[in-house]
N, C-alpha and C. Protein backbone atom coordinates (compact mmCIF):
# COMPACT_ATOMS: atom_id res chain seq x y z
N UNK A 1 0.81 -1.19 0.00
CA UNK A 1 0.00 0.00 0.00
C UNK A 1 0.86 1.26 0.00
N UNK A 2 2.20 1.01 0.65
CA UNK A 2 2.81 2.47 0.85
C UNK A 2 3.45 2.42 -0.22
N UNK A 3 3.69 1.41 -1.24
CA UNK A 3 4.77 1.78 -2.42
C UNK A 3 3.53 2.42 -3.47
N UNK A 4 1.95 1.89 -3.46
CA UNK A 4 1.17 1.91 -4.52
C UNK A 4 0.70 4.03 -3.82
N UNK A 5 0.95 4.24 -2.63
CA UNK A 5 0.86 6.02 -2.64
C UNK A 5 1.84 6.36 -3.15
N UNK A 6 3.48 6.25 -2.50
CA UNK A 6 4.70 6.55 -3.61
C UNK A 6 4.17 6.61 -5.20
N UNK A 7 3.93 5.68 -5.72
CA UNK A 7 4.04 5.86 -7.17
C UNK A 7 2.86 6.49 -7.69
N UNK A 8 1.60 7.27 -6.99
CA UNK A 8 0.67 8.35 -7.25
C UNK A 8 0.99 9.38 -7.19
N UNK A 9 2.15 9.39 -6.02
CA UNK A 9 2.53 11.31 -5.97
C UNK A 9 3.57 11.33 -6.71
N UNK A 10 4.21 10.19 -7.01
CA UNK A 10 5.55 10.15 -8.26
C UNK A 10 4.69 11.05 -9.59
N UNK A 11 4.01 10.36 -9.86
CA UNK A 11 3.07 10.61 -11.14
C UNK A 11 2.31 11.90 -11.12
N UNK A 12 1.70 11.80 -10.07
CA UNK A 12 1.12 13.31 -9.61
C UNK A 12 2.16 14.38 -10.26
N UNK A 13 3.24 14.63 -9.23
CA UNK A 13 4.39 15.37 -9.46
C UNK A 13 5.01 15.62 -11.06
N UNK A 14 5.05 14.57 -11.84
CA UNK A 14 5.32 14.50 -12.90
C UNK A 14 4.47 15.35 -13.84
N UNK A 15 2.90 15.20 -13.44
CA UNK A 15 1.93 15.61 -14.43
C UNK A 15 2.13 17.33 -14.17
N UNK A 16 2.37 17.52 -12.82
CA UNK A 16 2.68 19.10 -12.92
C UNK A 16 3.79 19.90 -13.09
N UNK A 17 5.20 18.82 -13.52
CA UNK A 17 6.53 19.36 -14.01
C UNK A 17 5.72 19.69 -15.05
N UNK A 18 5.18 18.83 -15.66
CA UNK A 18 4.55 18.99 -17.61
C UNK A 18 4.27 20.44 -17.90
N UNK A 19 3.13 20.45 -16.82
CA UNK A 19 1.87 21.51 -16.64
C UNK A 19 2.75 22.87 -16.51
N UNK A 20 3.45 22.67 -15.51
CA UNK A 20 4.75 23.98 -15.01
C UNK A 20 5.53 24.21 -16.39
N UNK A 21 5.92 22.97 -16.92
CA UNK A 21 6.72 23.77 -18.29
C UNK A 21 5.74 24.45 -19.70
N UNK A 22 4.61 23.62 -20.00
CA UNK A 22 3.54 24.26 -20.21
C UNK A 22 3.61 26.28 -20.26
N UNK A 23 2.72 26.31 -19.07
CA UNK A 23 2.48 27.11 -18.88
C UNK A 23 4.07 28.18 -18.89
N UNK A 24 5.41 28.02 -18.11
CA UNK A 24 5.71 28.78 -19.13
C UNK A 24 6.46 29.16 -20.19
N UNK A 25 6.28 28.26 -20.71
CA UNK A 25 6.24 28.71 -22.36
C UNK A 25 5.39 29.09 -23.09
N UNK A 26 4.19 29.35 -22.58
CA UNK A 26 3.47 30.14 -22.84
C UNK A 26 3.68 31.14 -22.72
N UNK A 27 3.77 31.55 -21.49
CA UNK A 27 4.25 33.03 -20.81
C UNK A 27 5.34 33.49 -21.25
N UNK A 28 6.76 32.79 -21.89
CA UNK A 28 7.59 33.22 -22.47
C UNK A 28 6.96 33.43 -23.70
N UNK A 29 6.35 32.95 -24.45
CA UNK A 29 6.12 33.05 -26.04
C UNK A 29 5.36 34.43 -26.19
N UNK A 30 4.30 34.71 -25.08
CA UNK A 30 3.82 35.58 -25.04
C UNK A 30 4.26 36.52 -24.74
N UNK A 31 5.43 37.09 -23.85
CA UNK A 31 6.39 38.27 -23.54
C UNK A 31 6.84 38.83 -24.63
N UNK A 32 7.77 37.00 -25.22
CA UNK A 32 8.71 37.86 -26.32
C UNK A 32 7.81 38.38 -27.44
N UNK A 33 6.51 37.93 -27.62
CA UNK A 33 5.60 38.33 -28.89
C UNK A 33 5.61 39.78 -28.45
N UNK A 34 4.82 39.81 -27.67
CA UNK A 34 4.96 41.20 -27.21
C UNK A 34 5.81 42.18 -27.64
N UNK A 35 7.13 42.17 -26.86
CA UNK A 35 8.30 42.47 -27.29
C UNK A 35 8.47 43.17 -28.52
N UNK A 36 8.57 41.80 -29.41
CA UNK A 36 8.74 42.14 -30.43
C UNK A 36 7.71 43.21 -31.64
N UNK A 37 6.46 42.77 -30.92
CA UNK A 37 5.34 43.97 -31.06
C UNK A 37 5.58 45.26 -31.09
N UNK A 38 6.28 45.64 -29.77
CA UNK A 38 6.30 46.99 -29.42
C UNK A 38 7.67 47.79 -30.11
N UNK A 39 8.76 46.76 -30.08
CA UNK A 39 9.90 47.06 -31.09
C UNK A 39 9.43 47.49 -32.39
N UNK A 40 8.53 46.63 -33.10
CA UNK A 40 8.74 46.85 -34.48
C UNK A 40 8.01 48.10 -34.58
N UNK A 41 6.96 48.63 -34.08
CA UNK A 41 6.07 49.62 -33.62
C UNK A 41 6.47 51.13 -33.02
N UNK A 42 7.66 50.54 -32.15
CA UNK A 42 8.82 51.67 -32.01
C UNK A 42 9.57 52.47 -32.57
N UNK A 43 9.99 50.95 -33.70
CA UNK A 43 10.81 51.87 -34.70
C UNK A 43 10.48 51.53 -35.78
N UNK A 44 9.83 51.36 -36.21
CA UNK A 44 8.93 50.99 -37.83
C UNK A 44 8.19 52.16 -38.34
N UNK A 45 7.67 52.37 -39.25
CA UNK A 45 7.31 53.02 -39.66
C UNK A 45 7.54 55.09 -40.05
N UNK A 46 8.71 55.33 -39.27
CA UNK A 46 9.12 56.36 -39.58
C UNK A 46 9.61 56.83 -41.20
N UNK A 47 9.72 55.90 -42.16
CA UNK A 47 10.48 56.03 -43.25
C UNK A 47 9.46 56.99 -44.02
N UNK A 48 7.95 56.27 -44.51
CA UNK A 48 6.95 56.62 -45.10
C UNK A 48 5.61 56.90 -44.29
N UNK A 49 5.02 58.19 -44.34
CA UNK A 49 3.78 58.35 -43.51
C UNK A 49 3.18 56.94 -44.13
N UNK A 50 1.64 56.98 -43.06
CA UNK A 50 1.00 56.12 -44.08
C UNK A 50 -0.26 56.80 -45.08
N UNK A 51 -1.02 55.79 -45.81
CA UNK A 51 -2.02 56.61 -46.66
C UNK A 51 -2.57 57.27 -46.30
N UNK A 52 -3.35 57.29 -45.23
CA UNK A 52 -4.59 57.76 -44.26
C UNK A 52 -3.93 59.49 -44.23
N UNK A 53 -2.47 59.61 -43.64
CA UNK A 53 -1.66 60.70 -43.48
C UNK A 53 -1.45 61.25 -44.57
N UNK A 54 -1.48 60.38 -45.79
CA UNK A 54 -1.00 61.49 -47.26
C UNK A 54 -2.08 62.30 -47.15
N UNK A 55 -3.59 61.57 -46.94
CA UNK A 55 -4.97 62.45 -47.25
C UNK A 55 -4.99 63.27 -46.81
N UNK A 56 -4.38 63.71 -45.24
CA UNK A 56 -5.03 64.25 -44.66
C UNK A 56 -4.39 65.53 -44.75
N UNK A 57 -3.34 65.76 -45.56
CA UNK A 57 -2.51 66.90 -46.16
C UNK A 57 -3.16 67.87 -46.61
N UNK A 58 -3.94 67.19 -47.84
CA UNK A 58 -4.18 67.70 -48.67
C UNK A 58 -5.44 68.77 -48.35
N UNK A 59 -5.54 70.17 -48.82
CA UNK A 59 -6.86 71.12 -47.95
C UNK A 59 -8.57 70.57 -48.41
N UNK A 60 -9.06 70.07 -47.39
CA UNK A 60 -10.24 69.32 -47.07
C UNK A 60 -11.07 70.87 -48.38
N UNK A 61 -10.98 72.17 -48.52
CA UNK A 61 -11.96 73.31 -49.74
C UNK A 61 -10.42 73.64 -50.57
N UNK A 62 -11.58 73.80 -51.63
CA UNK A 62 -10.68 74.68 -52.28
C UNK A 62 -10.07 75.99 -51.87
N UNK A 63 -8.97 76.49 -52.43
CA UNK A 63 -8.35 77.88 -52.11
C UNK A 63 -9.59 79.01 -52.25
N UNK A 64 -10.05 78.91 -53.48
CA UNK A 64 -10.59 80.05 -54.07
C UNK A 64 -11.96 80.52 -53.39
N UNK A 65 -12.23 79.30 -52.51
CA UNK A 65 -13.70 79.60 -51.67
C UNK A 65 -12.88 79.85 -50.37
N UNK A 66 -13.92 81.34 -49.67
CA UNK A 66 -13.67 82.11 -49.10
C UNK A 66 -14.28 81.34 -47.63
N UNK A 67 -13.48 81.40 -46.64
CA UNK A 67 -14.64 80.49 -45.40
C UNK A 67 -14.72 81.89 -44.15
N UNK A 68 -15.51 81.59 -43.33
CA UNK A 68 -15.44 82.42 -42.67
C UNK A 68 -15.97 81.93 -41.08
N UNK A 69 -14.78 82.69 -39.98
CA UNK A 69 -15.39 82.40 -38.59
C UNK A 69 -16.30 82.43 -38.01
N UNK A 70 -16.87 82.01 -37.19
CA UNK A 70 -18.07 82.25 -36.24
C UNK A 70 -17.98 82.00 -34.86
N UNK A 71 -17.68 82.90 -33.79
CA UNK A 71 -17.13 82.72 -32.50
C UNK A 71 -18.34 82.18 -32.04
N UNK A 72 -18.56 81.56 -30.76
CA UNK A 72 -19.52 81.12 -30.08
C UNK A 72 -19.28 81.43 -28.96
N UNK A 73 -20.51 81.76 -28.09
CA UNK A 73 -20.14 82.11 -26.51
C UNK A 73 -19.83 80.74 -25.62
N UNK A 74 -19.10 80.99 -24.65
CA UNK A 74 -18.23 79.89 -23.98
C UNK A 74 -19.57 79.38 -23.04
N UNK A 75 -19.45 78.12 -22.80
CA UNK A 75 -21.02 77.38 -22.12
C UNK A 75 -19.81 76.72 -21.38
N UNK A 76 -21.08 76.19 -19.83
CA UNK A 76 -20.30 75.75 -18.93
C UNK A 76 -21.29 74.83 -18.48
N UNK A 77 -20.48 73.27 -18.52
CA UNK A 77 -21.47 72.21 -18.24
C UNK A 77 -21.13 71.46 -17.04
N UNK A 78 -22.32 70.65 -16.41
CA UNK A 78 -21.99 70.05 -15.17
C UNK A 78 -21.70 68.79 -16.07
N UNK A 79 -20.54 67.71 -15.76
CA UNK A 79 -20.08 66.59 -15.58
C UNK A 79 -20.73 65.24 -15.49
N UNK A 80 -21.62 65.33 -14.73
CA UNK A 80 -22.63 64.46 -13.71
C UNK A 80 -21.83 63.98 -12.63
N UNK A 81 -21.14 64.70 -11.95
CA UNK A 81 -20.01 63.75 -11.03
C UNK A 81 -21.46 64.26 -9.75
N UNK A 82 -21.72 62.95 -9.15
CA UNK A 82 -22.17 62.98 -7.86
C UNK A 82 -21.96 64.32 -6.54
N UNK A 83 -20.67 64.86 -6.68
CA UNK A 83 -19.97 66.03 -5.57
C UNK A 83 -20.64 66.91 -6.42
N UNK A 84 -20.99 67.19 -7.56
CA UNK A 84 -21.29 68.26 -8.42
C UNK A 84 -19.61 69.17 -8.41
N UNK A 85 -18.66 68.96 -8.63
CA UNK A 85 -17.50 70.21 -8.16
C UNK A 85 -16.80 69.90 -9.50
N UNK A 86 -17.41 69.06 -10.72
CA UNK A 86 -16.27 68.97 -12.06
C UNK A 86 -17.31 69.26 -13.02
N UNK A 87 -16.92 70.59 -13.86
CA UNK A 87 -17.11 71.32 -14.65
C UNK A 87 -16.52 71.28 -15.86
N UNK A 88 -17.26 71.33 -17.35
CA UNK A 88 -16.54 71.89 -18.29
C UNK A 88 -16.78 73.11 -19.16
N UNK A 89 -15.78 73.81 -19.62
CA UNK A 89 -15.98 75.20 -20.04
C UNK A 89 -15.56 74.86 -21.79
N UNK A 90 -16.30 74.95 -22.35
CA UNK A 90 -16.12 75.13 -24.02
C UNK A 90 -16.27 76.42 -24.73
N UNK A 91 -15.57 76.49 -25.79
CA UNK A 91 -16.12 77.60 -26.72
C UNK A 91 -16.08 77.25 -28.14
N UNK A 92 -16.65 77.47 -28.71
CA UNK A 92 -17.04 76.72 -29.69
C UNK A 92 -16.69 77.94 -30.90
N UNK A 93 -15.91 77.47 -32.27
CA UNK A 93 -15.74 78.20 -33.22
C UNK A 93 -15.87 77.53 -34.53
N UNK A 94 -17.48 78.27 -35.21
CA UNK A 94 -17.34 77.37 -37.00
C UNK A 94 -16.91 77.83 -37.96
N UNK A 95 -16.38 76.74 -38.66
CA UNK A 95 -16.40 77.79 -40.08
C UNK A 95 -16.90 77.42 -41.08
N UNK A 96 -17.73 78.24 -41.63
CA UNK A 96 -18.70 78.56 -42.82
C UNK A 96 -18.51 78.65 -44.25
N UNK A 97 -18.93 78.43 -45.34
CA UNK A 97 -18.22 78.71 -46.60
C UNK A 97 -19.42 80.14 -46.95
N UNK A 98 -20.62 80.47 -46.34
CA UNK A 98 -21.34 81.45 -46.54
C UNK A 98 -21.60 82.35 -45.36
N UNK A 99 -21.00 83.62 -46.30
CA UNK A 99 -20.88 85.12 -45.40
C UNK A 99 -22.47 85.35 -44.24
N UNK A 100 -23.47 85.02 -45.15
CA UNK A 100 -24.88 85.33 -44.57
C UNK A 100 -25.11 84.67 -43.00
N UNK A 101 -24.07 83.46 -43.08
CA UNK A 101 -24.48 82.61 -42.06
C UNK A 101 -24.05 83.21 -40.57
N UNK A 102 -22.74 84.34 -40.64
CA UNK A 102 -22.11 84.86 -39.89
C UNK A 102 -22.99 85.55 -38.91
């Protein structure tokens, strides 16, 4: 009886060296992925903007149409914070492609 417990916790023990190397190599595979994630991400992409960035160069009107400001008065809103004590202050400015709208 005492050799047939010996050779359960032998086995026992064994199944969780497995389990222990398992797991991490997982945890290593997953670091270095990582890693290497944030490297290439670090330093990648500086050579060429990307497309999205060429677009956004370019002026959304033409030159020749005239736009024009429109200040807005500054509004001040409650948050919903429970204390009521956090506030925001905006001011708002459009711009128009028609003078009338001013």
């Amino acid at each position: 009886m005492a050799d047939d417990k010996k050779n359960d916790e032998a086995q026992g023990e064994g199944k969780s060296n497995k389990m222990m190397i398992i797991i991490i190599a997982i945890a290593a595979i997953v670091i270095l992925g990582g890693g290497g994630t944030a490297a290439v991400m670090l330093m990648g992409g500086k050579d060429a903007p990307p497309p999205a960035a060429a677009e956004q160069e370019t002026p959304a009107a033409p030159a020749s149409e005239a736009s024009y400001l429109v200040n807005m008065d500054s509004f001040v809103c409650n948050l919903a914070d429970p204390k009521g004590d956090r506030f925001m202050k905006a001011t708002l400015r459009i711009v128009v492609s028609d003078e009338s709208l001013t």
